[in-house]
Protein backbone atom coordinates (compact mmCIF):
# COMPACT_ATOMS: atom_id res chain seq x y z
CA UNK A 1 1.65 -18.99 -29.67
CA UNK A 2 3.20 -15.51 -29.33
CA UNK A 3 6.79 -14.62 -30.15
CA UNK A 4 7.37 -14.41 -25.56
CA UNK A 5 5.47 -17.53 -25.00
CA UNK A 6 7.78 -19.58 -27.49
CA UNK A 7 10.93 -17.35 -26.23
CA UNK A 8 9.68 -18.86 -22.61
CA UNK A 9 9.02 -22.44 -23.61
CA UNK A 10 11.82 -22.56 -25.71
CA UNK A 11 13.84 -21.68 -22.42
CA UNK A 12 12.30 -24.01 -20.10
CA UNK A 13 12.48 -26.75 -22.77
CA UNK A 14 16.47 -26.03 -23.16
CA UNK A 15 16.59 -25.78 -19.25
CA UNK A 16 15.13 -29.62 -18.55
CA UNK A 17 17.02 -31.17 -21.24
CA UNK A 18 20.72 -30.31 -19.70
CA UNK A 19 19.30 -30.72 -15.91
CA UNK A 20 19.96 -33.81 -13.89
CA UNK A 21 16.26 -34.32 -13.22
CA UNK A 22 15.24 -38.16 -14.26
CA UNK A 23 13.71 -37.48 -17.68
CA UNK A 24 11.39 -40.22 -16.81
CA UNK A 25 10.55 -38.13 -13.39
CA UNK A 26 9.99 -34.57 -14.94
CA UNK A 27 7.15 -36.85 -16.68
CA UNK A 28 5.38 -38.12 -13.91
CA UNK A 29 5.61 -34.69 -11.68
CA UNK A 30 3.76 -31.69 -12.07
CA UNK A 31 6.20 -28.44 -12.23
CA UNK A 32 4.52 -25.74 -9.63
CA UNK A 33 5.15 -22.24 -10.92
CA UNK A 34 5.39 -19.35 -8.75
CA UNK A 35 5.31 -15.69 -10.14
CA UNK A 36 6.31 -12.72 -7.87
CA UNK A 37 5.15 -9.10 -8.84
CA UNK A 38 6.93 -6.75 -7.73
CA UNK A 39 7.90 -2.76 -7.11
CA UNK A 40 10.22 -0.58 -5.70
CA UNK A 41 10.48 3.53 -4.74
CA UNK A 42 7.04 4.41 -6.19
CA UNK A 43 7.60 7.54 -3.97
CA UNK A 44 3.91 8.38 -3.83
CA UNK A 45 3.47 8.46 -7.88
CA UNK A 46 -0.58 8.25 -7.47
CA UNK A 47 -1.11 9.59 -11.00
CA UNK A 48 0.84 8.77 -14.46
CA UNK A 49 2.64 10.98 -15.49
CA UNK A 50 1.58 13.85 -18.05
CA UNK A 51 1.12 12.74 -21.61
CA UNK A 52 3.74 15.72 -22.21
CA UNK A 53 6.16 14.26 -20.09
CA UNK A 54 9.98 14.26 -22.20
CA UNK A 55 10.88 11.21 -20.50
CA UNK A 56 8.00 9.23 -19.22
CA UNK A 57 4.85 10.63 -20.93
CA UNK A 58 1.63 8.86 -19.48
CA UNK A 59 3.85 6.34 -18.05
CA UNK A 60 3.25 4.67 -14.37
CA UNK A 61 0.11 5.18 -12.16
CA UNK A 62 -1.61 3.18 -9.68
CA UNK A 63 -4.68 2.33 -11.67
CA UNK A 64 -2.38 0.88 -14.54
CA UNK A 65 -0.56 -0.89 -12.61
CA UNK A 66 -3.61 -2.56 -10.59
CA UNK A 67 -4.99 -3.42 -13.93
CA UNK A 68 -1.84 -5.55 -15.18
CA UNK A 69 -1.72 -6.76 -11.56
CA UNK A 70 -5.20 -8.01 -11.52
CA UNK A 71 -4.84 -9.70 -15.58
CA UNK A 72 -1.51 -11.09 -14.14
CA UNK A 73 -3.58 -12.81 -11.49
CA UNK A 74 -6.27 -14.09 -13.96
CA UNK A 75 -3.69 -15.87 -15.60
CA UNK A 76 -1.25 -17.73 -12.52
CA UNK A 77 -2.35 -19.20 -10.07
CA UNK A 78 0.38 -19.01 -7.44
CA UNK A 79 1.29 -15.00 -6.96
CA UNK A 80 3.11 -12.86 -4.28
CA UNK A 81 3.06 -9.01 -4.89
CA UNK A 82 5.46 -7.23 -2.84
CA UNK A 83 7.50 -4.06 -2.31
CA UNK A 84 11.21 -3.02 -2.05
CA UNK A 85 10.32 0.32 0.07
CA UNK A 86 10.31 4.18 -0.60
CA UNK A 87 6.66 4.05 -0.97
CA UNK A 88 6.17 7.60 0.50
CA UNK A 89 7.46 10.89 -0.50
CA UNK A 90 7.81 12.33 -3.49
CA UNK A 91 4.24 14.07 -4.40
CA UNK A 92 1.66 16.11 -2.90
CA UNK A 93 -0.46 13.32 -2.10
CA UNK A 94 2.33 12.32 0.48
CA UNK A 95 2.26 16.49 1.47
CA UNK A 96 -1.61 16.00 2.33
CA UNK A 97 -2.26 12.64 3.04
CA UNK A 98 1.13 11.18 4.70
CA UNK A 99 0.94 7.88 3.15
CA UNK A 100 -2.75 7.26 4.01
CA UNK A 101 -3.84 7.06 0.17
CA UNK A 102 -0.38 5.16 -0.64
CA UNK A 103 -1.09 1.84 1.72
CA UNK A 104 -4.92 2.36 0.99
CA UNK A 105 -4.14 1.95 -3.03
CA UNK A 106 -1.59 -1.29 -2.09
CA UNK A 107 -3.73 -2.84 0.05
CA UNK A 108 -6.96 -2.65 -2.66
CA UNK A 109 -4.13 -4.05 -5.34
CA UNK A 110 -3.79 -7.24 -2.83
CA UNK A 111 0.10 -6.96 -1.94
CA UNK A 112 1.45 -8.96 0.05
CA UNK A 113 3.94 -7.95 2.31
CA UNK A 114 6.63 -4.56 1.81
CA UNK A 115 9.55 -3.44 3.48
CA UNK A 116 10.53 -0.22 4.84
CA UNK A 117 12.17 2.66 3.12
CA UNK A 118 14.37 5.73 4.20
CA UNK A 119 11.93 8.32 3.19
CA UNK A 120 9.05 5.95 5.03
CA UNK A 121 10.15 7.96 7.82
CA UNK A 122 9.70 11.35 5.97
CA UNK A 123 7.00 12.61 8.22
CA UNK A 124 8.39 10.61 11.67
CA UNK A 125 7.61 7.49 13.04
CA UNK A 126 4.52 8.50 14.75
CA UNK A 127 2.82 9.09 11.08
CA UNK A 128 4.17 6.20 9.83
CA UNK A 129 2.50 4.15 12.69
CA UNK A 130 -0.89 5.97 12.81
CA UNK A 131 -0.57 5.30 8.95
CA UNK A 132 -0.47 1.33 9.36
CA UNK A 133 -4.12 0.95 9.69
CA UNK A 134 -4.39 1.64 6.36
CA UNK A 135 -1.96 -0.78 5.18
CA UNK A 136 -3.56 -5.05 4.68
CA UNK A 137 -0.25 -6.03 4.75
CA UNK A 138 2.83 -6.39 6.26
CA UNK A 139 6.07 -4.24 7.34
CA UNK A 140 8.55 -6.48 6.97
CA UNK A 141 11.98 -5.46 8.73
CA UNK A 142 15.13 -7.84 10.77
CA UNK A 143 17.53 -5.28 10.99
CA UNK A 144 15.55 -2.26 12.28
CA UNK A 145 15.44 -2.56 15.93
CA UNK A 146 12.35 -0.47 17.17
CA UNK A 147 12.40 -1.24 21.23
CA UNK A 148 11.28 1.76 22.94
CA UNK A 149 9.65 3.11 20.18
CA UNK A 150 6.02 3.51 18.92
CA UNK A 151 6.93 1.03 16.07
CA UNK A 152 7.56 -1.41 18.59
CA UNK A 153 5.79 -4.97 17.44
CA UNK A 154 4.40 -3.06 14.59
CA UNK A 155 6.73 -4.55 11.71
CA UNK A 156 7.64 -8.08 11.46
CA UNK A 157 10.95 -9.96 10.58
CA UNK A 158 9.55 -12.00 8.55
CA UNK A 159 6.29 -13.66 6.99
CA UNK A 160 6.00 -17.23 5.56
CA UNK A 161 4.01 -17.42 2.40
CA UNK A 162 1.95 -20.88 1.74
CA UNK A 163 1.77 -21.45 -2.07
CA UNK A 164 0.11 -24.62 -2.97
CA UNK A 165 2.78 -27.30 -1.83
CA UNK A 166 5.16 -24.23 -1.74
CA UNK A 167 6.33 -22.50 1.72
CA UNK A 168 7.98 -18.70 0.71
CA UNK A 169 9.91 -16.92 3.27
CA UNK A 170 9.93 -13.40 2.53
CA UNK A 171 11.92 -10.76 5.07
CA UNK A 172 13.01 -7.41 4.66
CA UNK A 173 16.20 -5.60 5.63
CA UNK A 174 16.84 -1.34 5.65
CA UNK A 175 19.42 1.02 4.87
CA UNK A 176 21.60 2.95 7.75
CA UNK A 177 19.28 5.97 8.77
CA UNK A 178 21.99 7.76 10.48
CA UNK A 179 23.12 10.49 7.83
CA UNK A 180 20.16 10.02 5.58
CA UNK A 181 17.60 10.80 7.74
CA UNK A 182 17.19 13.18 10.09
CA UNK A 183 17.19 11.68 13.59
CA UNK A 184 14.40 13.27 15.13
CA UNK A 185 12.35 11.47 12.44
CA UNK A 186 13.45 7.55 13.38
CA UNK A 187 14.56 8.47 16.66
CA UNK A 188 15.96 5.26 18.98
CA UNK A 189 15.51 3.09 16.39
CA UNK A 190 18.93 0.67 16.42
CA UNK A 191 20.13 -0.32 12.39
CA UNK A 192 21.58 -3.58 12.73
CA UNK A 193 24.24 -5.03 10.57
CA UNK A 194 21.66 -6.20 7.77
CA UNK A 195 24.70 -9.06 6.16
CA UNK A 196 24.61 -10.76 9.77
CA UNK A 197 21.22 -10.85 10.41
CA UNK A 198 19.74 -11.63 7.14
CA UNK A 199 22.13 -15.09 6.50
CA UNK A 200 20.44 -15.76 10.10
CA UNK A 201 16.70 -14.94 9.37
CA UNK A 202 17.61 -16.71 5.89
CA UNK A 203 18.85 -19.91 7.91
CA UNK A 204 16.37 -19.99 10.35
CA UNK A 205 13.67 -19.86 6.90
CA UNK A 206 15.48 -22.24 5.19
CA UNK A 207 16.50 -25.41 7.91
CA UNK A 208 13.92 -24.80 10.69
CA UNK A 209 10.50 -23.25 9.13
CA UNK A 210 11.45 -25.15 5.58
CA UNK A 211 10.97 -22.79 2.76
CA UNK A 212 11.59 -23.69 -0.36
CA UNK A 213 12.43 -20.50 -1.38
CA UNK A 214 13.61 -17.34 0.52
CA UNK A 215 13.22 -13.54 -0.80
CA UNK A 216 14.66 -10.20 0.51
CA UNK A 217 12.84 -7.30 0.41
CA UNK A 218 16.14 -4.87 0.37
CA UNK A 219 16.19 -1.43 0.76
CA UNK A 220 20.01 -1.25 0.82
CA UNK A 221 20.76 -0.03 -3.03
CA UNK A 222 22.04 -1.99 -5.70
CA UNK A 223 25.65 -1.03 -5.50
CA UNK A 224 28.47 1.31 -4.81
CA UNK A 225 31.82 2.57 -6.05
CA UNK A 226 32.95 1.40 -1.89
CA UNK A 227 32.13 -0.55 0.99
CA UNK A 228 28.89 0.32 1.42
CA UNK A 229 26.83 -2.72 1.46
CA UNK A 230 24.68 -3.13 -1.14
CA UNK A 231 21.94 -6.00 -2.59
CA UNK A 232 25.30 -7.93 -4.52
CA UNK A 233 27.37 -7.68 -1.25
CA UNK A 234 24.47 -9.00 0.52
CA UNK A 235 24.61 -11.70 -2.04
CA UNK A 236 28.07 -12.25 -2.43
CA UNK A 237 28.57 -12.84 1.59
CA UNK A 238 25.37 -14.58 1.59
CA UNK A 239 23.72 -18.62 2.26
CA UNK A 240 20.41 -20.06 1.74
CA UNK A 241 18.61 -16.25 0.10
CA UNK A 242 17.26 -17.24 -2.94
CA UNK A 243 16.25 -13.86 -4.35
CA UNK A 244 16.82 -10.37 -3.77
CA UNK A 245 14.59 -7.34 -4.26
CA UNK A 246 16.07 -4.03 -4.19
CA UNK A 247 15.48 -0.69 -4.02
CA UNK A 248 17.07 2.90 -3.17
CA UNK A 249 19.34 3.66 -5.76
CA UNK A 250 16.18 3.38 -8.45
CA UNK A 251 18.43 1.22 -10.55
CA UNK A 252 16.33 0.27 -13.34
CA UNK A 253 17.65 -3.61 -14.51
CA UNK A 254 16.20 -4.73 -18.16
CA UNK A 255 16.87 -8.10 -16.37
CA UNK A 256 17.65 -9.62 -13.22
CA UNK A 257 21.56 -10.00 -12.26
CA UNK A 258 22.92 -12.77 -10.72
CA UNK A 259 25.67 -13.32 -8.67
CA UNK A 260 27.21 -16.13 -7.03
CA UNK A 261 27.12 -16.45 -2.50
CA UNK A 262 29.53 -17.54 -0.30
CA UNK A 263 28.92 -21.28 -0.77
CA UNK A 264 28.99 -20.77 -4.86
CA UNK A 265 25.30 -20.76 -5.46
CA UNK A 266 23.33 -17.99 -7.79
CA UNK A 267 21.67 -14.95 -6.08
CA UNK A 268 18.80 -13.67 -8.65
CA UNK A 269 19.08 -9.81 -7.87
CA UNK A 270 16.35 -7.47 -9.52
CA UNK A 271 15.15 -3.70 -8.85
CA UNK A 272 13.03 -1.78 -11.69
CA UNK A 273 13.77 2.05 -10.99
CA UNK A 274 11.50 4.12 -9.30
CA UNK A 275 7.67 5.99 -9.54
CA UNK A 276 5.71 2.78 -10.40
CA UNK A 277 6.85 2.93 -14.37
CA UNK A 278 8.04 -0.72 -14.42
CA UNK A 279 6.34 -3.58 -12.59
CA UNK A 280 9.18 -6.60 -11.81
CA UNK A 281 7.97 -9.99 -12.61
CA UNK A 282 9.95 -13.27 -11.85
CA UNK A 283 8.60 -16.70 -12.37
CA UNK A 284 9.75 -19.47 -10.70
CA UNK A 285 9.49 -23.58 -11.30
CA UNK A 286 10.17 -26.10 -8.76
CA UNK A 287 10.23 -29.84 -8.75
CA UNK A 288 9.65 -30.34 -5.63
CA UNK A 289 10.81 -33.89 -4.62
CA UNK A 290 14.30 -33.35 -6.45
CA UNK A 291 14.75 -30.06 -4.79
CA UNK A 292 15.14 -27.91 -8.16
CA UNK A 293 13.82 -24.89 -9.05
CA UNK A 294 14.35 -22.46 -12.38
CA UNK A 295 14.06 -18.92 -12.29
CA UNK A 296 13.71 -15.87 -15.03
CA UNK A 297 12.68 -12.52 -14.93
CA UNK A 298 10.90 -9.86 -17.13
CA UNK A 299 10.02 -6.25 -16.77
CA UNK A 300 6.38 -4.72 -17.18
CA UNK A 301 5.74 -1.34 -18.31
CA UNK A 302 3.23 0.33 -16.73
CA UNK A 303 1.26 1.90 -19.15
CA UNK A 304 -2.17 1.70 -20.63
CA UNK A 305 -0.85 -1.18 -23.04
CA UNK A 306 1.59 -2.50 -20.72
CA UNK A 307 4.15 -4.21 -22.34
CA UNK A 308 6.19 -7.39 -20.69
CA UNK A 309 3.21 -9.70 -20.11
């Protein structure tokens, strides 16, 4: 046993022993363990970057980051991989290709659902839809509202996730465009107040579709110096969102935050920067019949010898 693995059973053991779980019941059930992958504001970073790079040299890179995905796999048997948005813009494979090569490379690495970013509308809505065919997966969006436009019934609020005995509601919610985006390039779409709408989407997941665990895809920004709301005012005025995963302000976390909702329970919150150079990876335990569940996180660098796994 590695110096992580005991770090990580050491944890779990400390966890059990001061829960309220029936000792004699933690025996009898099985713990099912969910792991969620996850990226943020890769902003088209197809390539690593140069081995001469001051900051980041040979760091990030799709193909790295499909291998760890793929050994991560191997290894756990319940996995979502998703995205926080800003998957576009930000190389000259978005100049040439408009995002055709970015959903192509997501969709051969198997995620699972993303949400939608500001500069996703960097070459207009109508690219971004002729795009989707290219994309396996989801856009998940609530507070977007696309009526009379061609992204009409093209995203989705939300998508339900069947784990083994676990259900996983997973929606997304977007910045304001107005002021950030020119408005020729999202034209009529309506931004709706994402607070309001996701404690309702998170509601409806929780009480009437029964998830036992509900993740936003958030596109909003860690946080401000003001008002603006951000992934811990979403949390902090927030009931029945389990996990948060942000993007936007390429905030790079060494591990997730947590802060506390309106009813007093912990909000994990996690973002890992921006280009691809860190993969997020949270694992999750549940027990299912006395309604518990224990959460960590952990970053991956994406490198040729990754490190975090």
């Amino acid at each position: 046993m590695n110096r992580r693995d005991f770090i990580r059973l050491s944890a779990l053991t400390g966890a059990l022993s001061v829960s309220p779980w029936p000792l004699h019941a933690i025996g009898k059930e099985e713990m099912i363990k969910l792991t969620i992958l996850h990226t943020n504001d890769v902003h088209s970073r197809i390539e690593p970057f140069p081995i001469d790079h001051k900051r980041y040299p040979g760091m990030g890179g799709a193909a790295a980051r499909a291998s760890i995905i793929k050994d991560i796999r191997a290894k756990e048997e319940h996995v979502l991989l998703l995205d926080a948005g800003d998957m576009f813009q930000g190389t000259p494979y978005f100049n040439f290709f408009n995002g055709e090569l970015e959903f192509k490379l997501m969709s051969e690495m198997g995620y699972d659902a993303a949400t939608i970013g500001n500069h996703d509308f960097d070459a207009g809505m109508d690219s971004l839809y002729q795009q989707l065919e290219n994309a396996n997966f989801p856009l998940l969006n609530c507070n977007y509202d696309f009526r009379d436009t061609i992204m009409e019934g093209q995203t989705a609020p939300y998508k339900i996730f069947k784990k083994g005995k676990l259900n996983i509601g997973v929606f997304g919610v977007g910045i304001e465009l107005d002021g950030l985006v020119p408005s020729k390039l999202y034209g009529k779409t309506k931004y709706l107040n994402p607070v309001n709408i996701a404690n309702e989407t998170a509601k409806f997941l929780k009480e009437e579709m029964k998830c036992d665990y509900v993740v936003v895809l958030s596109h909003l920004g860690f946080e401000y110096d003001h008002n603006k709301v951000s992934d811990k005012v979403l949390a902090s005025n927030s009931s029945n969102i389990d996990l948060i995963l942000g993007g936007h302000t390429h905030t790079f976390l060494d591990q997730p935050v947590w802060q506390r909702n309106v009813e007093g329970e912990l909000v994990m919150i996690n973002q890992v920067g921006w280009a691809g150079l860190i993969l997020g990876k949270i694992e999750i335990y549940f027990q299912k019949s006395f309604n518990k569940k224990w959460a960590y996180g952990e970053t991956v660098i994406v490198d040729k010898n990754p490190i975090g796994i």
